[in-house]
C-alpha atoms as a PDB file:
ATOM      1  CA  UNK A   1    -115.390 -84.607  55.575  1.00  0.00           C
ATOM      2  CA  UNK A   2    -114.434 -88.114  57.615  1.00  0.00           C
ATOM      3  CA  UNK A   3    -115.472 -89.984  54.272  1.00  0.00           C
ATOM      4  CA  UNK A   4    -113.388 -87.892  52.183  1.00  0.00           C
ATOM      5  CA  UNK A   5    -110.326 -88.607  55.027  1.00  0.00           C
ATOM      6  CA  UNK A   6    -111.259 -92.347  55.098  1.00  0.00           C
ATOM      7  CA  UNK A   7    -111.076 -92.443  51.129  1.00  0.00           C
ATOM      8  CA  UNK A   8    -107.775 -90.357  50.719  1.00  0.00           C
ATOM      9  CA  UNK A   9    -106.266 -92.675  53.331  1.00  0.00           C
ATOM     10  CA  UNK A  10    -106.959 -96.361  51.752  1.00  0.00           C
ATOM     11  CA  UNK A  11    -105.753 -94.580  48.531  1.00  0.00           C
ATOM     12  CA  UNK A  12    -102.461 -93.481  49.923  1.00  0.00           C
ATOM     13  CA  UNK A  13    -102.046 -97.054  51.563  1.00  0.00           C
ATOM     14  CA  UNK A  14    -102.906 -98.330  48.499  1.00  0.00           C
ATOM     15  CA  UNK A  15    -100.074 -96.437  46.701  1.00  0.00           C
ATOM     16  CA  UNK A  16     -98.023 -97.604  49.186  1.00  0.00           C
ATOM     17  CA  UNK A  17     -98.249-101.384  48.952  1.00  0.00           C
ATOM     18  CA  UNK A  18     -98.332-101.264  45.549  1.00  0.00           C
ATOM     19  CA  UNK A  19     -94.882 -98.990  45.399  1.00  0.00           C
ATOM     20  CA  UNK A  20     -93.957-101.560  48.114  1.00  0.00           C
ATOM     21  CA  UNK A  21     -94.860-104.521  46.126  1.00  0.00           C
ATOM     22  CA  UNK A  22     -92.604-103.157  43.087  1.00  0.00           C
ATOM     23  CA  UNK A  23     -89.911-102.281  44.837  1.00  0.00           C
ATOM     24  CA  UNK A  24     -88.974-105.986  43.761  1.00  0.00           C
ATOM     25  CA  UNK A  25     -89.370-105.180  40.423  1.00  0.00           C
ATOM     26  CA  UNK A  26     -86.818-102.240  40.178  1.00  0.00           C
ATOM     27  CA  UNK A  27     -83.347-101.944  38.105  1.00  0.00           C
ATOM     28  CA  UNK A  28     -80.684-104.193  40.972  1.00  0.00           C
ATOM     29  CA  UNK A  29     -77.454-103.923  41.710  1.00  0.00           C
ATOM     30  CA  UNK A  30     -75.430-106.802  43.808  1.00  0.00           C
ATOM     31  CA  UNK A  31     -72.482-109.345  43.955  1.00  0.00           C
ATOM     32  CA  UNK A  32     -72.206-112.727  44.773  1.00  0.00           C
ATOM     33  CA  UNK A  33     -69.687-115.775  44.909  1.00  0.00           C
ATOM     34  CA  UNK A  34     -69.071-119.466  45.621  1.00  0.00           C
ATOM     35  CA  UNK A  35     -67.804-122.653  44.712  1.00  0.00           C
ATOM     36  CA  UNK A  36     -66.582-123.426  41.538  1.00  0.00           C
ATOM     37  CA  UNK A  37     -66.359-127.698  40.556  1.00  0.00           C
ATOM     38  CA  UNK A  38     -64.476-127.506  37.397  1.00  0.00           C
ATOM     39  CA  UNK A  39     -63.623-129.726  35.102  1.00  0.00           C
ATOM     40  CA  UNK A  40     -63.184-130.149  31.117  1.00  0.00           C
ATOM     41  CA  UNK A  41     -65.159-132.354  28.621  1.00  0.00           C
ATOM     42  CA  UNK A  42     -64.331-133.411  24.769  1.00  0.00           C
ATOM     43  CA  UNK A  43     -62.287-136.770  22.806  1.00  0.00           C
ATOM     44  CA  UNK A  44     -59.118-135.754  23.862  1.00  0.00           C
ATOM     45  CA  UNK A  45     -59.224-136.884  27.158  1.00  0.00           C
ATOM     46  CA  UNK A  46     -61.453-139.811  28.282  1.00  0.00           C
ATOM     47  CA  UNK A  47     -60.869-139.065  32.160  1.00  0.00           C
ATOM     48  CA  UNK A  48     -61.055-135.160  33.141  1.00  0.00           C
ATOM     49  CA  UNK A  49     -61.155-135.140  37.089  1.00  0.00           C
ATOM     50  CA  UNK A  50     -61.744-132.090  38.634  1.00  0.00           C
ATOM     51  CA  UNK A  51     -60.314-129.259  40.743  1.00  0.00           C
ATOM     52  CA  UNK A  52     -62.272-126.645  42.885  1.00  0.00           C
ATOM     53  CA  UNK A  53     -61.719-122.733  42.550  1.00  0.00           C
ATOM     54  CA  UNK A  54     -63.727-120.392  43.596  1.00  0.00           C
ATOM     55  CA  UNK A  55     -65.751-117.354  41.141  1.00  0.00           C
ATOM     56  CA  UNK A  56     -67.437-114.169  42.538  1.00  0.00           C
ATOM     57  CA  UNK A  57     -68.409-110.582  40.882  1.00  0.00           C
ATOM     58  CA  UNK A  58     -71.125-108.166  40.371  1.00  0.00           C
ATOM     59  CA  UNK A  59     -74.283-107.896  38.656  1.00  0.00           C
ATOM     60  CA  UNK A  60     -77.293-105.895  37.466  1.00  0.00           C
ATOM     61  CA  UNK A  61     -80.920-106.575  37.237  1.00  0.00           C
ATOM     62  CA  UNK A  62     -82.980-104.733  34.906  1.00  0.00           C
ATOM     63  CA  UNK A  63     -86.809-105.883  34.756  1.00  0.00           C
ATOM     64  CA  UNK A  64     -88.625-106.318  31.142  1.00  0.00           C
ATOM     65  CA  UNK A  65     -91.909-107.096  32.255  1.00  0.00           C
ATOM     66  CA  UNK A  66     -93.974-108.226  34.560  1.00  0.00           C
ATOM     67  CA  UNK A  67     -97.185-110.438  34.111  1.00  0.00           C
ATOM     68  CA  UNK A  68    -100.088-112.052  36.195  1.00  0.00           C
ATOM     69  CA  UNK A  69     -97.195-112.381  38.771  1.00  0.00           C
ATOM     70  CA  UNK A  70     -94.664-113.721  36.723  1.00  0.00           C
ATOM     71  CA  UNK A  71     -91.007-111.063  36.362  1.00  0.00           C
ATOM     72  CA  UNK A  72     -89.272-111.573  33.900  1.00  0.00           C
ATOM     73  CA  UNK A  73     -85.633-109.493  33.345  1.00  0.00           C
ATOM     74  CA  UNK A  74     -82.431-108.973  31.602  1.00  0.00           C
ATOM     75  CA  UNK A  75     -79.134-109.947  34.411  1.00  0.00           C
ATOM     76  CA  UNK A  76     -75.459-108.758  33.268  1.00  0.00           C
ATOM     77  CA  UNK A  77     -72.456-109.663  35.641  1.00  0.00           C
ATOM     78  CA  UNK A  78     -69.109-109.261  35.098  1.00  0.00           C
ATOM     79  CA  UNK A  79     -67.178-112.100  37.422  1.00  0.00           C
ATOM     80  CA  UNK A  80     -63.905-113.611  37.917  1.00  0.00           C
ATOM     81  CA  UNK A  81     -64.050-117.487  37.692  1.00  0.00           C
ATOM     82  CA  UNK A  82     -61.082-120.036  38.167  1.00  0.00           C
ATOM     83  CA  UNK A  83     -60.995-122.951  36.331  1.00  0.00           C
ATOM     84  CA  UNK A  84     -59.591-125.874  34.600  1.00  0.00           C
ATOM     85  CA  UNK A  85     -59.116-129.359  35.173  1.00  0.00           C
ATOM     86  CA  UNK A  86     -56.909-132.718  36.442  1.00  0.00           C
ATOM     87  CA  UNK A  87     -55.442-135.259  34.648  1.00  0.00           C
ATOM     88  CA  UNK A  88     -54.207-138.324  36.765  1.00  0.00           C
ATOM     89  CA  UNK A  89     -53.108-141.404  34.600  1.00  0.00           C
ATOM     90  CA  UNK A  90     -50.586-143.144  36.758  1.00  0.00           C
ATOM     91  CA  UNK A  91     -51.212-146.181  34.996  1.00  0.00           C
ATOM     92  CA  UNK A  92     -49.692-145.306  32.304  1.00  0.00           C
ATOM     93  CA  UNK A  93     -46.520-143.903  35.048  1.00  0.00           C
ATOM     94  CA  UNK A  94     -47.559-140.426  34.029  1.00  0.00           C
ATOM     95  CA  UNK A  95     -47.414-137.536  36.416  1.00  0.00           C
ATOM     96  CA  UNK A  96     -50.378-136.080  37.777  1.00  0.00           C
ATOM     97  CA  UNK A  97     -51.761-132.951  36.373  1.00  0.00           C
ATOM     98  CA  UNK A  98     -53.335-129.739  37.522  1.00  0.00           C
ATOM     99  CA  UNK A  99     -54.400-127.477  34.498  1.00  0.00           C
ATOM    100  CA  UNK A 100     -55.635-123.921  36.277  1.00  0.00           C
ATOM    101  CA  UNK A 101     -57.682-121.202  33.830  1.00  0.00           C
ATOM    102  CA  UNK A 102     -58.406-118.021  35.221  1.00  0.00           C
ATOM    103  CA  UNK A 103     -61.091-115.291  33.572  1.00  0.00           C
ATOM    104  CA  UNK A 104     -62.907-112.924  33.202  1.00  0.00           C
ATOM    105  CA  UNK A 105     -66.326-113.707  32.376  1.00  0.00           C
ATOM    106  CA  UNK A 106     -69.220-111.807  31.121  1.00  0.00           C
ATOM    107  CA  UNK A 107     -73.004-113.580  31.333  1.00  0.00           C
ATOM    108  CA  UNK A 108     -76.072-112.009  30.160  1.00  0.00           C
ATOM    109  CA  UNK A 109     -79.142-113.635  31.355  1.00  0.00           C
ATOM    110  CA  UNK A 110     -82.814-114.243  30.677  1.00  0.00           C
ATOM    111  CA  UNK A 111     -84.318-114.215  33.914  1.00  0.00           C
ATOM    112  CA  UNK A 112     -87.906-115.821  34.568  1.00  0.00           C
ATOM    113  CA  UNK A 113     -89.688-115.227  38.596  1.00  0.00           C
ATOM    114  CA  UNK A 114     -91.800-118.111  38.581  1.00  0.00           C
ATOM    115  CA  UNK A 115     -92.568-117.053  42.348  1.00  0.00           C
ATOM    116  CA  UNK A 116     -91.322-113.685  43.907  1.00  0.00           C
ATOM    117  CA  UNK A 117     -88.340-115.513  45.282  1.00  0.00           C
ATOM    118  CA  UNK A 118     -87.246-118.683  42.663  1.00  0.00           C
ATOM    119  CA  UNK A 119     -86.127-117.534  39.723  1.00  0.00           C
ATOM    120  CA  UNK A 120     -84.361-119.410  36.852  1.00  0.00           C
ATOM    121  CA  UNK A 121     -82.252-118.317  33.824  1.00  0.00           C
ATOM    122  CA  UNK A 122     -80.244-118.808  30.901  1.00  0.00           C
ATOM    123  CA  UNK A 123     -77.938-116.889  28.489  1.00  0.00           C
ATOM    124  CA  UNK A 124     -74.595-116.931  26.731  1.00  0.00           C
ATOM    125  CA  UNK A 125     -71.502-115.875  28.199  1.00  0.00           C
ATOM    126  CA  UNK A 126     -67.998-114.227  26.984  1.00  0.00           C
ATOM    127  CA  UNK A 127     -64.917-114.920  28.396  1.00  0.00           C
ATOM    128  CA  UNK A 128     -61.229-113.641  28.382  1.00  0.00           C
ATOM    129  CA  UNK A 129     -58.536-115.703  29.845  1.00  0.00           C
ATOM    130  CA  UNK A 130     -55.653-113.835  31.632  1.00  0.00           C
ATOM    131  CA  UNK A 131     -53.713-116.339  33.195  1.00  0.00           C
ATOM    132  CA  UNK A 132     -53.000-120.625  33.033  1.00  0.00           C
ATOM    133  CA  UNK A 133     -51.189-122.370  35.026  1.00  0.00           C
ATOM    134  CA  UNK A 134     -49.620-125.780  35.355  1.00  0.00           C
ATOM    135  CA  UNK A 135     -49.274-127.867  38.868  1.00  0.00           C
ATOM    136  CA  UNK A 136     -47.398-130.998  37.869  1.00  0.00           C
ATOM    137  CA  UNK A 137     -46.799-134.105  40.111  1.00  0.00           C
ATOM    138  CA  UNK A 138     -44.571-136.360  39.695  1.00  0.00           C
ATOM    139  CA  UNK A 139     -45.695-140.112  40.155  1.00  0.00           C
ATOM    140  CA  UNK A 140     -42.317-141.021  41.523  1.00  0.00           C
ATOM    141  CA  UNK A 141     -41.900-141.328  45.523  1.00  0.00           C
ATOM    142  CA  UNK A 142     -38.687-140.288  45.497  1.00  0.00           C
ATOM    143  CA  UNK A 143     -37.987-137.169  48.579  1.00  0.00           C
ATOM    144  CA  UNK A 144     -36.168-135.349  45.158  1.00  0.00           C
ATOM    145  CA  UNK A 145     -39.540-134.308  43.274  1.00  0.00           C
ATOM    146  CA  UNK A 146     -41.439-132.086  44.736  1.00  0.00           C
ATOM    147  CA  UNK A 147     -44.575-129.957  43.431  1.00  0.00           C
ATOM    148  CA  UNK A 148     -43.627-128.050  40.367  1.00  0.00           C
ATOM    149  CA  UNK A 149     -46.065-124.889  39.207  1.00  0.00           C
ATOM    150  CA  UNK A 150     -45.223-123.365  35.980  1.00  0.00           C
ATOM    151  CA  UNK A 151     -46.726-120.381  34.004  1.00  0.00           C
ATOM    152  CA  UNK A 152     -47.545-121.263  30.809  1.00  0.00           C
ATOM    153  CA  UNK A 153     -47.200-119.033  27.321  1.00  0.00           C
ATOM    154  CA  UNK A 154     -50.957-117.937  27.030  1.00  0.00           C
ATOM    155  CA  UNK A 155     -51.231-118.863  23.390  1.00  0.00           C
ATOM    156  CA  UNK A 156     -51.204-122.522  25.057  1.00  0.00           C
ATOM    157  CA  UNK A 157     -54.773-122.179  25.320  1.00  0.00           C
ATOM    158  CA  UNK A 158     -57.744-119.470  23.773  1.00  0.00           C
ATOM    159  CA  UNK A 159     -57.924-116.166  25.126  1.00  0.00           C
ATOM    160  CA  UNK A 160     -61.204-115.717  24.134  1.00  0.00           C
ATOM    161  CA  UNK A 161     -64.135-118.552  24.977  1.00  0.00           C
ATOM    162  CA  UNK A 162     -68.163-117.945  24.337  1.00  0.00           C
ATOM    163  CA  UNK A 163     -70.467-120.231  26.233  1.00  0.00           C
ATOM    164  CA  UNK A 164     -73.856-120.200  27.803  1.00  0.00           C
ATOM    165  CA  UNK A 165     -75.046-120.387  31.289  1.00  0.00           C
ATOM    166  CA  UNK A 166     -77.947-121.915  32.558  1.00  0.00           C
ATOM    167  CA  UNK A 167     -79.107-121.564  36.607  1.00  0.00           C
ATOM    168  CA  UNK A 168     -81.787-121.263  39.767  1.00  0.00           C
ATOM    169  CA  UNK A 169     -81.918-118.802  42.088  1.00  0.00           C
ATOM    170  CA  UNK A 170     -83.514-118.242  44.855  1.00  0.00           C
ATOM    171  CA  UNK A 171     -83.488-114.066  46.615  1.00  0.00           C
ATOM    172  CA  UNK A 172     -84.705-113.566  50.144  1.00  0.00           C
ATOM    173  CA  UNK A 173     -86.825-110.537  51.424  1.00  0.00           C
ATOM    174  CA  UNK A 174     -84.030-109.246  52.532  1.00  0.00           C
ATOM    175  CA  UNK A 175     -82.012-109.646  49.226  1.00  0.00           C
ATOM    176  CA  UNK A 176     -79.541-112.536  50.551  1.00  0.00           C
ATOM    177  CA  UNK A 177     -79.746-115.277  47.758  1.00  0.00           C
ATOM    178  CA  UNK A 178     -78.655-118.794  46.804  1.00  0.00           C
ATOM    179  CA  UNK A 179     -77.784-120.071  43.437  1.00  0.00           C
ATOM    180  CA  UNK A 180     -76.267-122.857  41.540  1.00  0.00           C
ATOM    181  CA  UNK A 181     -75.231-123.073  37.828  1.00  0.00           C
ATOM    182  CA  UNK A 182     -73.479-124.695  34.920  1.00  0.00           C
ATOM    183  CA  UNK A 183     -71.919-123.031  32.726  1.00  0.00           C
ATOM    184  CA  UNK A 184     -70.536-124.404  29.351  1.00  0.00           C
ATOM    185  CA  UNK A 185     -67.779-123.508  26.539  1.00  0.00           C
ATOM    186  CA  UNK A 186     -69.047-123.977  23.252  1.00  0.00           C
ATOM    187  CA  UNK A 187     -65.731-123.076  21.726  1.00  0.00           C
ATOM    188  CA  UNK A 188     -62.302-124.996  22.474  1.00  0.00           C
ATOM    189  CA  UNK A 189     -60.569-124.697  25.805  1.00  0.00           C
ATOM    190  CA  UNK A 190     -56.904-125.691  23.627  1.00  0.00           C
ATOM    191  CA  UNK A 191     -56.146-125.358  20.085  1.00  0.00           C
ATOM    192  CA  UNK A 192     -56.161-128.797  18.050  1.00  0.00           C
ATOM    193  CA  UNK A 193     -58.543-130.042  20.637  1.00  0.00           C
ATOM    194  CA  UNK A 194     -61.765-131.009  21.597  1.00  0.00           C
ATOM    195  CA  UNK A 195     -61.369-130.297  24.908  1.00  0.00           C
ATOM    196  CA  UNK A 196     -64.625-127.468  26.442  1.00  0.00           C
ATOM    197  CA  UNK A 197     -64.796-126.011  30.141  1.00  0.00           C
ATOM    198  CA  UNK A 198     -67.582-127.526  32.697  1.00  0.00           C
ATOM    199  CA  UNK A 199     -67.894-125.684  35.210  1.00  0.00           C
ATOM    200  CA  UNK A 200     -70.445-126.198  38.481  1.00  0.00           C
ATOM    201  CA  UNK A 201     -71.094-123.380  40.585  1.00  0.00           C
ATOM    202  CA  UNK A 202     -72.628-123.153  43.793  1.00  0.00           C
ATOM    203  CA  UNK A 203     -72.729-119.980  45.751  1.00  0.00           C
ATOM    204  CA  UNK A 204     -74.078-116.864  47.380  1.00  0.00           C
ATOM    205  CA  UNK A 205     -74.817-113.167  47.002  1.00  0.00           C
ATOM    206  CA  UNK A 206     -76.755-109.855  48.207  1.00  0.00           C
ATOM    207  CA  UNK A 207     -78.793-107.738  45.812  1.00  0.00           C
ATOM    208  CA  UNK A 208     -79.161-104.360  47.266  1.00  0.00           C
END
């Protein structure tokens, strides 16, 4: 009878770990947020400088597989992200300007665990622009011009941008995580352009 105790016991701790050892592996839910470094790239411009905003949202982790310890799983997030850009030529006695983008972004990334806590990923990304604005300043000194900010028509720019995102991350036992990303518009920022977002993120989250 004790050997039949002893063996039902190490199977139901067995169970156990291995549910407990899963548990990583299960469909996620979180949010997370940071630092956005923005800034623009293409010909038009030669000298993009650029402006910080801020992003945050929510996503969902949904594993695929899992394999001699490596995870691998599908991420969706749906975030808000502000972006855009500086121009500053007072050489040529222009003013200085502030170009602000703000959207709505939708990633869907190819996760791959190479440890149980660093993870890195890739995928593309839609986006839908809801608002621009312009923060002009003047280059003169004169106590008359102040700070001007200006909503622009939102045909000024595309609505609608597809990209791609590419990122680490690393997730704590107790789901608190660090990341950092770039993420890239393959179509054009302005019409008539070459100008694409660059954006640099930096931030953190929870995944409960």
């Amino acid at each position: 009878m004790k050997k039949y105790i002893l063996i039902s016991l190490i199977v139901v701790l067995s169970f156990s770990t291995a549910q407990a050892q899963n548990e990583r592996y299960d469909f996620k839910i979180g949010v997370h947020g940071g630092l956005n470094l923005a800034s623009a790239s293409g010909d038009f411009y030669k000298d993009f400088k650029s402006r910080f905003g801020f992003y945050g949202g929510i996503v969902a982790e949904m594993p695929i597989n899992i394999l001699y310890g490596e995870h691998f799983a599908l991420q969706g997030e749906v975030n808000y992200s502000s972006q855009g850009f500086k121009i500053e030529e007072n050489n040529n006695n222009l003013p200085q300007v502030e170009y602000q983008l703000d959207y709505i972004q939708v990633p869907i990334l190819f996760k791959a665990y190479f440890i149980d806590e660093f993870n890195l990923y890739v995928g593309p990304q839609f986006g839908y622009k809801f608002n621009e604005t312009l923060d002009i300043k003047p280059v003169s000194t004169d106590p008359g011009n102040t700070d001007e900010e200006v909503p622009l028509n939102l045909n000024e720019t595309n609505d609608i941008e597809i990209g791609a995102v590419v990122g680490a991350e690393y997730v704590f036992d107790s789901g608190f995580l660090i990341q950092g990303r770039y993420n890239f518009g393959f179509s054009k920022t302005l019409d008539d352009t070459g100008i694409h977002n660059a954006v640099y993120q930096f931030g953190v989250g929870f995944m409960f």
